[in-house]
C-alpha atoms as a PDB file:
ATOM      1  CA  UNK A   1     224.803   7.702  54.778  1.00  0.00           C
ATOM      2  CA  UNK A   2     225.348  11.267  57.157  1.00  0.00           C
ATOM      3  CA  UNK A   3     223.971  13.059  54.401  1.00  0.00           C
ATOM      4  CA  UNK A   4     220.529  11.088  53.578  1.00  0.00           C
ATOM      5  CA  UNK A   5     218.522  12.966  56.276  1.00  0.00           C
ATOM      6  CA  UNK A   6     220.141  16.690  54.288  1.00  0.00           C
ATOM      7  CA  UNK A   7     219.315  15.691  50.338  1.00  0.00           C
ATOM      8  CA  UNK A   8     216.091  14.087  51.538  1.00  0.00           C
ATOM      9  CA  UNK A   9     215.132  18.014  53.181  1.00  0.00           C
ATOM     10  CA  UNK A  10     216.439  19.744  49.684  1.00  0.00           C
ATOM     11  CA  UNK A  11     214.611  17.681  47.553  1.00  0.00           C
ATOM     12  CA  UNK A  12     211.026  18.505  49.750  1.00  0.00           C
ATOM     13  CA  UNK A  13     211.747  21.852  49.412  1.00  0.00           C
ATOM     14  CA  UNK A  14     212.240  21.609  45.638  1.00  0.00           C
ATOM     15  CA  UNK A  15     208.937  19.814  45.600  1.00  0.00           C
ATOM     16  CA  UNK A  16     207.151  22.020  47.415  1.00  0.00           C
ATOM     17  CA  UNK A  17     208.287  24.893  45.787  1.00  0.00           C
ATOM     18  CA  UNK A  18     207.084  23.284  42.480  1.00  0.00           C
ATOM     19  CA  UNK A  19     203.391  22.362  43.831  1.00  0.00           C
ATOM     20  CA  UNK A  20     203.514  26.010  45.193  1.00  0.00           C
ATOM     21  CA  UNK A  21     204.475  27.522  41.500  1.00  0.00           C
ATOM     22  CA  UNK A  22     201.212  25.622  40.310  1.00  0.00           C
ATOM     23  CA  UNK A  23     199.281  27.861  42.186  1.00  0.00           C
ATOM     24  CA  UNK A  24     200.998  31.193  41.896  1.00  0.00           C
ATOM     25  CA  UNK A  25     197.966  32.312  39.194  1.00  0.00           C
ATOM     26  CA  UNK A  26     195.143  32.551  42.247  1.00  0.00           C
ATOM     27  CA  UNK A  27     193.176  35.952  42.483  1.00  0.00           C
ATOM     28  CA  UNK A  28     195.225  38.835  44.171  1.00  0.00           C
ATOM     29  CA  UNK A  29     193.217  39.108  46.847  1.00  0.00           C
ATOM     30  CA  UNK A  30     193.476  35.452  47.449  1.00  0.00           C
ATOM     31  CA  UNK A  31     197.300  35.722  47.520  1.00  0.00           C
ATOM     32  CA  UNK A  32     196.890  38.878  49.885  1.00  0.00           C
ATOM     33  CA  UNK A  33     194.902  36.839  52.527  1.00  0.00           C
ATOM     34  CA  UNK A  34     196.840  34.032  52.485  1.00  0.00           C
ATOM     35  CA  UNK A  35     199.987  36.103  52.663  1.00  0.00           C
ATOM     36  CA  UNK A  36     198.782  37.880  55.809  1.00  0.00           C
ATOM     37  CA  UNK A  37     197.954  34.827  57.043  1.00  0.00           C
ATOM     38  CA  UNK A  38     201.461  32.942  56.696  1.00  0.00           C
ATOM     39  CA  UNK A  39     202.709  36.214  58.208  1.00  0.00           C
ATOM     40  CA  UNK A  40     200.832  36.422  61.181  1.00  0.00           C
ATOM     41  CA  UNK A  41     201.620  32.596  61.490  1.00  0.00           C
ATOM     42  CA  UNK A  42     205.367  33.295  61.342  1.00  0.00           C
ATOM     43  CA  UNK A  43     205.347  35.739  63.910  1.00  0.00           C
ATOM     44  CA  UNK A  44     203.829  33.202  66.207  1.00  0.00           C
ATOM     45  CA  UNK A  45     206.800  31.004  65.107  1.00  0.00           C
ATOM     46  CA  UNK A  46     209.156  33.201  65.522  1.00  0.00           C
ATOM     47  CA  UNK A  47     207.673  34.407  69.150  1.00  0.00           C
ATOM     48  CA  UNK A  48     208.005  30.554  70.427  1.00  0.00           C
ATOM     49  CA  UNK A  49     211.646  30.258  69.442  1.00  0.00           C
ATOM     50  CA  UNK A  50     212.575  33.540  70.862  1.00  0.00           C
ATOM     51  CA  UNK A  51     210.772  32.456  74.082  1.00  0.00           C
ATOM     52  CA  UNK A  52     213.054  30.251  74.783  1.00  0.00           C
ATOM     53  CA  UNK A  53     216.269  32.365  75.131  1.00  0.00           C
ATOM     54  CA  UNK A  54     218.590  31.678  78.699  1.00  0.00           C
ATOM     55  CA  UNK A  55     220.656  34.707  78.557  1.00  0.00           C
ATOM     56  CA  UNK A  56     218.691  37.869  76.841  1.00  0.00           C
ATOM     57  CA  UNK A  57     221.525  39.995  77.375  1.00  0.00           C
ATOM     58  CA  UNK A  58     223.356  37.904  74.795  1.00  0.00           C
ATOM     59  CA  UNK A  59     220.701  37.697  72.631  1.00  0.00           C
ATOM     60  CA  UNK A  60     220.627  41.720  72.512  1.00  0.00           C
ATOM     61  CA  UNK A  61     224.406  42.190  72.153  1.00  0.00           C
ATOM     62  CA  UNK A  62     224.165  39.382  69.197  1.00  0.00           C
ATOM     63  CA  UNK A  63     221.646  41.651  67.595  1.00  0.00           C
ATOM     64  CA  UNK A  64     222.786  45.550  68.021  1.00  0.00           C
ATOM     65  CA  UNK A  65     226.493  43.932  67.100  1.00  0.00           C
ATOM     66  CA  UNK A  66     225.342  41.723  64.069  1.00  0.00           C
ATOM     67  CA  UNK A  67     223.401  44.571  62.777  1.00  0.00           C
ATOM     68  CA  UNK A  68     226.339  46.750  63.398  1.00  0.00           C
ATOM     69  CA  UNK A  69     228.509  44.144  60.912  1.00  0.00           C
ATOM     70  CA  UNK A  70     225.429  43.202  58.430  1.00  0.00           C
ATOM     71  CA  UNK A  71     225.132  47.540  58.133  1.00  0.00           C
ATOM     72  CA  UNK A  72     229.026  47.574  57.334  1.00  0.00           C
ATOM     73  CA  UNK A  73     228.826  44.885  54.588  1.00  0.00           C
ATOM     74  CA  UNK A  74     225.660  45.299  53.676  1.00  0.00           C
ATOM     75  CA  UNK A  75     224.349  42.056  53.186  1.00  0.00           C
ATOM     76  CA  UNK A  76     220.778  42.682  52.171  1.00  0.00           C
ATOM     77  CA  UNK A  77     222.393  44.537  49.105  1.00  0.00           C
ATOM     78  CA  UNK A  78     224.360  41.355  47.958  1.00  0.00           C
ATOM     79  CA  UNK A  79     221.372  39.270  48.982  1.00  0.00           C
ATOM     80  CA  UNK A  80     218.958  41.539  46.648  1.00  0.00           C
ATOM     81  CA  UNK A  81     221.758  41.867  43.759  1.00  0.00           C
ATOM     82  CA  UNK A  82     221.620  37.638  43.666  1.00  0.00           C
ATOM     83  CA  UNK A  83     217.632  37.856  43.457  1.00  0.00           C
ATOM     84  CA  UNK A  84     218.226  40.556  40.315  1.00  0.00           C
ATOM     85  CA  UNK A  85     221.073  38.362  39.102  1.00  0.00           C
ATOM     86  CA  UNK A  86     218.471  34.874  38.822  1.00  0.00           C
ATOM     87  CA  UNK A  87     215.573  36.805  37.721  1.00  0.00           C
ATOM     88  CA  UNK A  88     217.747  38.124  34.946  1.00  0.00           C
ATOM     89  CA  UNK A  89     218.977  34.756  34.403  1.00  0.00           C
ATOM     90  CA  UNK A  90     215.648  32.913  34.345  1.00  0.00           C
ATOM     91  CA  UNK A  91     213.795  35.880  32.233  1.00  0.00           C
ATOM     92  CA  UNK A  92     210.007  34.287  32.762  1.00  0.00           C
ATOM     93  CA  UNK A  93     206.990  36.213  33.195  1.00  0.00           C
ATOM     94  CA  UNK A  94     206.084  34.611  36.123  1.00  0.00           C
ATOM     95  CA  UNK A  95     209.141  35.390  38.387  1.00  0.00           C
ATOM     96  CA  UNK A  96     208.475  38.794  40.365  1.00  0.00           C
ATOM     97  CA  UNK A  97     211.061  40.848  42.239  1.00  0.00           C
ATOM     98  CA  UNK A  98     209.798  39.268  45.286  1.00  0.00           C
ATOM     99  CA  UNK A  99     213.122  36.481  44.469  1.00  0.00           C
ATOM    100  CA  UNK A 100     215.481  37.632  47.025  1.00  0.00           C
ATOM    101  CA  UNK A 101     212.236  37.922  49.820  1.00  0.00           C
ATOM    102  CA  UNK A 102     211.526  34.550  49.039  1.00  0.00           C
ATOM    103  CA  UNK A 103     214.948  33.576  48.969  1.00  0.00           C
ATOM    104  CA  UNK A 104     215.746  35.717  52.876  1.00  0.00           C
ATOM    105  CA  UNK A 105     212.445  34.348  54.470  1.00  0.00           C
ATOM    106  CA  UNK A 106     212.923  30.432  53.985  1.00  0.00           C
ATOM    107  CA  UNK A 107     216.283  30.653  54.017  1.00  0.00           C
ATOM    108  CA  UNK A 108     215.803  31.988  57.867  1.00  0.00           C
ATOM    109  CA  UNK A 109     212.671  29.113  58.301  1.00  0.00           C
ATOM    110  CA  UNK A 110     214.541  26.280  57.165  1.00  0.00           C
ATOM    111  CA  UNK A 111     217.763  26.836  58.290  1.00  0.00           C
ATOM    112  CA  UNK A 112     217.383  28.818  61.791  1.00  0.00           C
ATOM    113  CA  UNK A 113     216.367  26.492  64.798  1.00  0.00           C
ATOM    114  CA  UNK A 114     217.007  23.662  66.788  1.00  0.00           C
ATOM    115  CA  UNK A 115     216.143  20.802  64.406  1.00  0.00           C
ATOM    116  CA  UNK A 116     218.404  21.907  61.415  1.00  0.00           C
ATOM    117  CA  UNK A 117     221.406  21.134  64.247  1.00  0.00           C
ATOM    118  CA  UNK A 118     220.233  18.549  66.450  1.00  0.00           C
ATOM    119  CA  UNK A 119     218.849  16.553  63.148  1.00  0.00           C
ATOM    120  CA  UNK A 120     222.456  17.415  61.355  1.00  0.00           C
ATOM    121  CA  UNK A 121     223.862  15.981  64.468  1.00  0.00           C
ATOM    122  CA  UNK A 122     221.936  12.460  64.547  1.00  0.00           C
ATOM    123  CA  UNK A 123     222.307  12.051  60.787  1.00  0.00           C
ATOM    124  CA  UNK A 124     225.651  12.257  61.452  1.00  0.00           C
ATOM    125  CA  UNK A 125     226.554  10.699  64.558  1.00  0.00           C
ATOM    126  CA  UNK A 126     224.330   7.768  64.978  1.00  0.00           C
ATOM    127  CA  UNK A 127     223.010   7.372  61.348  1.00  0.00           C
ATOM    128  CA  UNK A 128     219.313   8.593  62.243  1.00  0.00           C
ATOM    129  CA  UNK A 129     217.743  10.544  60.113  1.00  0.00           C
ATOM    130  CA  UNK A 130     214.283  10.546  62.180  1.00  0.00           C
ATOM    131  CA  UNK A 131     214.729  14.320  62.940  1.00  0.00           C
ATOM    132  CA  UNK A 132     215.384  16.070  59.109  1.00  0.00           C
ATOM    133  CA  UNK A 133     213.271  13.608  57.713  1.00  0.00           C
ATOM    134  CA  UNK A 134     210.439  15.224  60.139  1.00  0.00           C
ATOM    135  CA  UNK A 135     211.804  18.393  59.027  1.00  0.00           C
ATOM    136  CA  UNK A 136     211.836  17.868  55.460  1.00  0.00           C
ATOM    137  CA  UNK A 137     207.672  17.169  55.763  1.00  0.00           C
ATOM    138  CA  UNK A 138     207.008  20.986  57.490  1.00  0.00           C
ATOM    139  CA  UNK A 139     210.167  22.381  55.272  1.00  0.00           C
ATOM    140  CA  UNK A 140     207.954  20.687  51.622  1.00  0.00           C
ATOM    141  CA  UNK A 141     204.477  21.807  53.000  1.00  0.00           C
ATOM    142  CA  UNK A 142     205.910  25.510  54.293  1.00  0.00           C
ATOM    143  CA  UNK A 143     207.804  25.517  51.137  1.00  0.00           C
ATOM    144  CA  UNK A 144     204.425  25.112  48.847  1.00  0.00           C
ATOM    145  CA  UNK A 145     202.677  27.981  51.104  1.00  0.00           C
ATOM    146  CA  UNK A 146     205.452  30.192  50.802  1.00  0.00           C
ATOM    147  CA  UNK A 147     205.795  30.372  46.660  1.00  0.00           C
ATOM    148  CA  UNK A 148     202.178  30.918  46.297  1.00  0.00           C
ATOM    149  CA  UNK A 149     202.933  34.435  47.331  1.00  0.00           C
ATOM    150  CA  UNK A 150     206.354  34.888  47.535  1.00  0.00           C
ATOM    151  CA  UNK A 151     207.209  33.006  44.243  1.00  0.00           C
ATOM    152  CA  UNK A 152     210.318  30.907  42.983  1.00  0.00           C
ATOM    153  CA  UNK A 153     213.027  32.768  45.667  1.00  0.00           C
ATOM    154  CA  UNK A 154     211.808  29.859  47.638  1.00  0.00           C
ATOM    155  CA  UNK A 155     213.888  27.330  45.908  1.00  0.00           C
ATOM    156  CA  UNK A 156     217.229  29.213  46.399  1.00  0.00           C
ATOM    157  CA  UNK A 157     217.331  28.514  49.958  1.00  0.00           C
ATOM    158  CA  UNK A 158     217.866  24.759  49.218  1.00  0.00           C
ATOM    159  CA  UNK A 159     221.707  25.692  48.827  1.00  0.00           C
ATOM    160  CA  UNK A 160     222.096  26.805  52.013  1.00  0.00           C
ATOM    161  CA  UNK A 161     219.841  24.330  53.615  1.00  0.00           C
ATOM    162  CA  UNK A 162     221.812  21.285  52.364  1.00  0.00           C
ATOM    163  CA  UNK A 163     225.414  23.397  52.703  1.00  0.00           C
ATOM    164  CA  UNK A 164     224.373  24.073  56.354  1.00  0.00           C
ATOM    165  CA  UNK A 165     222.891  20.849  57.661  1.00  0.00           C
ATOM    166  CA  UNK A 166     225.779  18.940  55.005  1.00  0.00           C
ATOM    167  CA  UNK A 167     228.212  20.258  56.990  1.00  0.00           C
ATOM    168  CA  UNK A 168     227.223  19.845  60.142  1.00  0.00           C
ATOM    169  CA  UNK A 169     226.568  15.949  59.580  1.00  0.00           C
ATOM    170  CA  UNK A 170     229.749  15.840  58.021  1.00  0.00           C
ATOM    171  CA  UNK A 171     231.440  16.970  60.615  1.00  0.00           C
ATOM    172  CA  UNK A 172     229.271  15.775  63.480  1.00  0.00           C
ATOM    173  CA  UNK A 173     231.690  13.455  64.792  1.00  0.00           C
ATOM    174  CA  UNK A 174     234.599  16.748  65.275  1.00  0.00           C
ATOM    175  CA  UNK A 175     231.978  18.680  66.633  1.00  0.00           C
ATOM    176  CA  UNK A 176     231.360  16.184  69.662  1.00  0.00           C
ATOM    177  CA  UNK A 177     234.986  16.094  70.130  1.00  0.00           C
ATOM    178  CA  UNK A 178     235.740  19.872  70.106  1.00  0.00           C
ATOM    179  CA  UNK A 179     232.347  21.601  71.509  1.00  0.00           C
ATOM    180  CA  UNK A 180     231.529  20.492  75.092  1.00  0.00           C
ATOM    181  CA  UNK A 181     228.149  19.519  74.910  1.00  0.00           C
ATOM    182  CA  UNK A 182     226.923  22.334  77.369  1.00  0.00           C
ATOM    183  CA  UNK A 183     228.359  25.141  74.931  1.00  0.00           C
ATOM    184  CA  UNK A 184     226.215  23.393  72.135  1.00  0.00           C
ATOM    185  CA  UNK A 185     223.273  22.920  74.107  1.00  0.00           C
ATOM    186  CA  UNK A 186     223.622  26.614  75.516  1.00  0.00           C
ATOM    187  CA  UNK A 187     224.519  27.715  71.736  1.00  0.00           C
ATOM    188  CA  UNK A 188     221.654  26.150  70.080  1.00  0.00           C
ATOM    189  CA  UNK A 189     218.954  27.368  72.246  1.00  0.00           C
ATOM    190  CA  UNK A 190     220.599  31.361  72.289  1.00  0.00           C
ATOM    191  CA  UNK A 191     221.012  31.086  68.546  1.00  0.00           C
ATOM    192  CA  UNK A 192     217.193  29.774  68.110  1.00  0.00           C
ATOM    193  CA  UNK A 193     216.141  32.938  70.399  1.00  0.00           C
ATOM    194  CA  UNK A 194     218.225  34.798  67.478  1.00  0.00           C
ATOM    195  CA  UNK A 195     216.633  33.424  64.669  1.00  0.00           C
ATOM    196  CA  UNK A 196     213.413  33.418  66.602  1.00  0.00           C
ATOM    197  CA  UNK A 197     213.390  37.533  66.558  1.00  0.00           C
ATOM    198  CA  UNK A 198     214.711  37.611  63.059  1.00  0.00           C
ATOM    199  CA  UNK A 199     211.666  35.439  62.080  1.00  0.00           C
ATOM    200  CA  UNK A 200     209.534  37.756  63.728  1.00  0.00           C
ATOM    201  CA  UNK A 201     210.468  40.987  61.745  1.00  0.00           C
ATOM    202  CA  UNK A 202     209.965  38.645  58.385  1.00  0.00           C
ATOM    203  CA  UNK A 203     205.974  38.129  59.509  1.00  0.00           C
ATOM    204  CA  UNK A 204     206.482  42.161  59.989  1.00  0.00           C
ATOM    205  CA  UNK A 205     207.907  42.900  56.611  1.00  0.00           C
ATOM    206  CA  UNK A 206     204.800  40.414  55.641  1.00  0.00           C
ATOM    207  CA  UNK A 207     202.436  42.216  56.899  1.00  0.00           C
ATOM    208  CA  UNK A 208     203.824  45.724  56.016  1.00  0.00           C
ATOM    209  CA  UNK A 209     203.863  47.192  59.552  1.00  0.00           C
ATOM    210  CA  UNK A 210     207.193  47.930  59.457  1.00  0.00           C
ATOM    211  CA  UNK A 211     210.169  47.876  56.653  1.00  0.00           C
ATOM    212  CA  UNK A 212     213.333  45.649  58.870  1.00  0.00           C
ATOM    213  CA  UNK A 213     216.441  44.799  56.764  1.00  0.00           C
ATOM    214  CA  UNK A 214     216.463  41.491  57.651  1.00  0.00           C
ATOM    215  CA  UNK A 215     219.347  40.759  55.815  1.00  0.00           C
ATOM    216  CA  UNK A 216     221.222  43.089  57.581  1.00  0.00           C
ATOM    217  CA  UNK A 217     220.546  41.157  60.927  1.00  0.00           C
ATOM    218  CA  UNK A 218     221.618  37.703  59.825  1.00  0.00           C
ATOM    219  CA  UNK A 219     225.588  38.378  61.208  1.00  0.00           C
ATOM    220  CA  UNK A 220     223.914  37.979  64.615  1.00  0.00           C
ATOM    221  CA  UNK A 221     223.319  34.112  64.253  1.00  0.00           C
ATOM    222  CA  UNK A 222     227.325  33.880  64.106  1.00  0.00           C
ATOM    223  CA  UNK A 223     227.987  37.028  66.493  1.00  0.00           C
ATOM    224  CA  UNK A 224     226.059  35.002  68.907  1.00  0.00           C
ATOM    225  CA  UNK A 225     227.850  32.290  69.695  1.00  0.00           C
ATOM    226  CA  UNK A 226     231.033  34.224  70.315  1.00  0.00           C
ATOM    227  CA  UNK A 227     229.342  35.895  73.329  1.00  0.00           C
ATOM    228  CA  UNK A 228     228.058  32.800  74.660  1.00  0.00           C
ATOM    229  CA  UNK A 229     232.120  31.611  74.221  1.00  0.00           C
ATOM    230  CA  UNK A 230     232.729  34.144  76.231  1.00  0.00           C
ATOM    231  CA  UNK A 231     230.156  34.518  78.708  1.00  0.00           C
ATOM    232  CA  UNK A 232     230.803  30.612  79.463  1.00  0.00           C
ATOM    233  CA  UNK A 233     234.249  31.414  79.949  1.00  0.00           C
ATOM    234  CA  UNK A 234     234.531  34.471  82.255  1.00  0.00           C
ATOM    235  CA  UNK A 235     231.288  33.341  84.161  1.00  0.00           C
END
């Protein structure tokens, strides 16, 4: 089935997230080391998958223009209004306002890179789900880390994991048809240089040197492959 390798990645995230709940009650300053170390750990992430941009001047133009459009529709506003919206719903003591942070930074993780496509892809294609399942083992574990400190937001993101990676094995089959298979090579690796910088401003937020509105930044992952459309066609 093309969607085994997808449901198999949601359901280690939901069990990750639930191991990681079981240890939200740790000392502070436990939670404030371990934090700072995920963060610091995610901007080395984030530095390797920027690294491997091809064309930085798309890259930057995805960026100033997606901030441009996430600015206009404020997206981190809707983003933070959902968080409000499921603590409100859930009403427990041990969900924090952190919701919509958790929610932003595994969202980005899980669904920003090469293996969330290329896995999609196989799964769908050929039926080989080697890739997600591979995936779904860092997703679970990162998952767990994450909620310790950044608490039950973590879970959310399995909606657009499985909505994202669904589709794409769903659809595999068009995509191979329509998208010449140097656009998606160029497009995966410009868009993981994207998601690559965006990950680096979450270990930033982390780590409170700076205050980025991440959010805000995510209409750059689309904006991105537009250029490249573009760029391939003119050049």
């Amino acid at each position: 089935m093309a969607l085994t390798g997808t449901i198999v990645n949601g359901v280690a995230i939901i069990i990750g997230t639930i191991l990681g709940m079981l240890f939200t009650n740790i000392p502070n300053r436990f939670k404030e080391t371990i934090l700072n170390g995920i963060g610091i750990s995610i901007i080395l992430i984030g530095l390797q998958m920027a690294l491997q941009v091809n064309h930085i001047v798309i890259v930057l133009m995805s960026m100033m223009i997606g901030a441009v459009i996430g600015e206009l529709i404020n997206v981190e506003e809707h983003l933070n209004q959902l968080g409000k919206w499921v603590e409100s719903v859930i009403s427990n003591k041990r969900v924090h306002s952190k919701i919509s942070q958790g929610f932003i930074t595994a969202t980005l993780l899980f669904v920003v890179g090469a293996m969330a496509i290329v896995g999609a892809l196989d799964s769908g294609l050929r039926g080989d789900h080697e890739v997600l399942l591979t995936k779904s083992i860092l997703d679970g574990f990162t998952a767990m880390i994450l909620t310790t400190t950044l608490g039950f937001g973590v879970v959310l993101s399995v909606i657009p994991v499985v909505l994202y990676q669904g589709s794409i094995a769903l659809l595999a089959t068009t995509i191979q048809q329509i998208v010449p298979n140097i656009f998606l090579d160029s497009f995966i690796t410009e868009m993981t240089a994207v998601g690559g910088i965006l990950i680096v401003a979450i270990g930033l937020n982390m780590l409170n040197i700076m205050k980025i509105r991440i959010a805000n930044l995510l209409p750059s992952l689309v904006v991105v492959g537009f250029l490249l459309a573009i760029y391939q066609q003119f050049f």
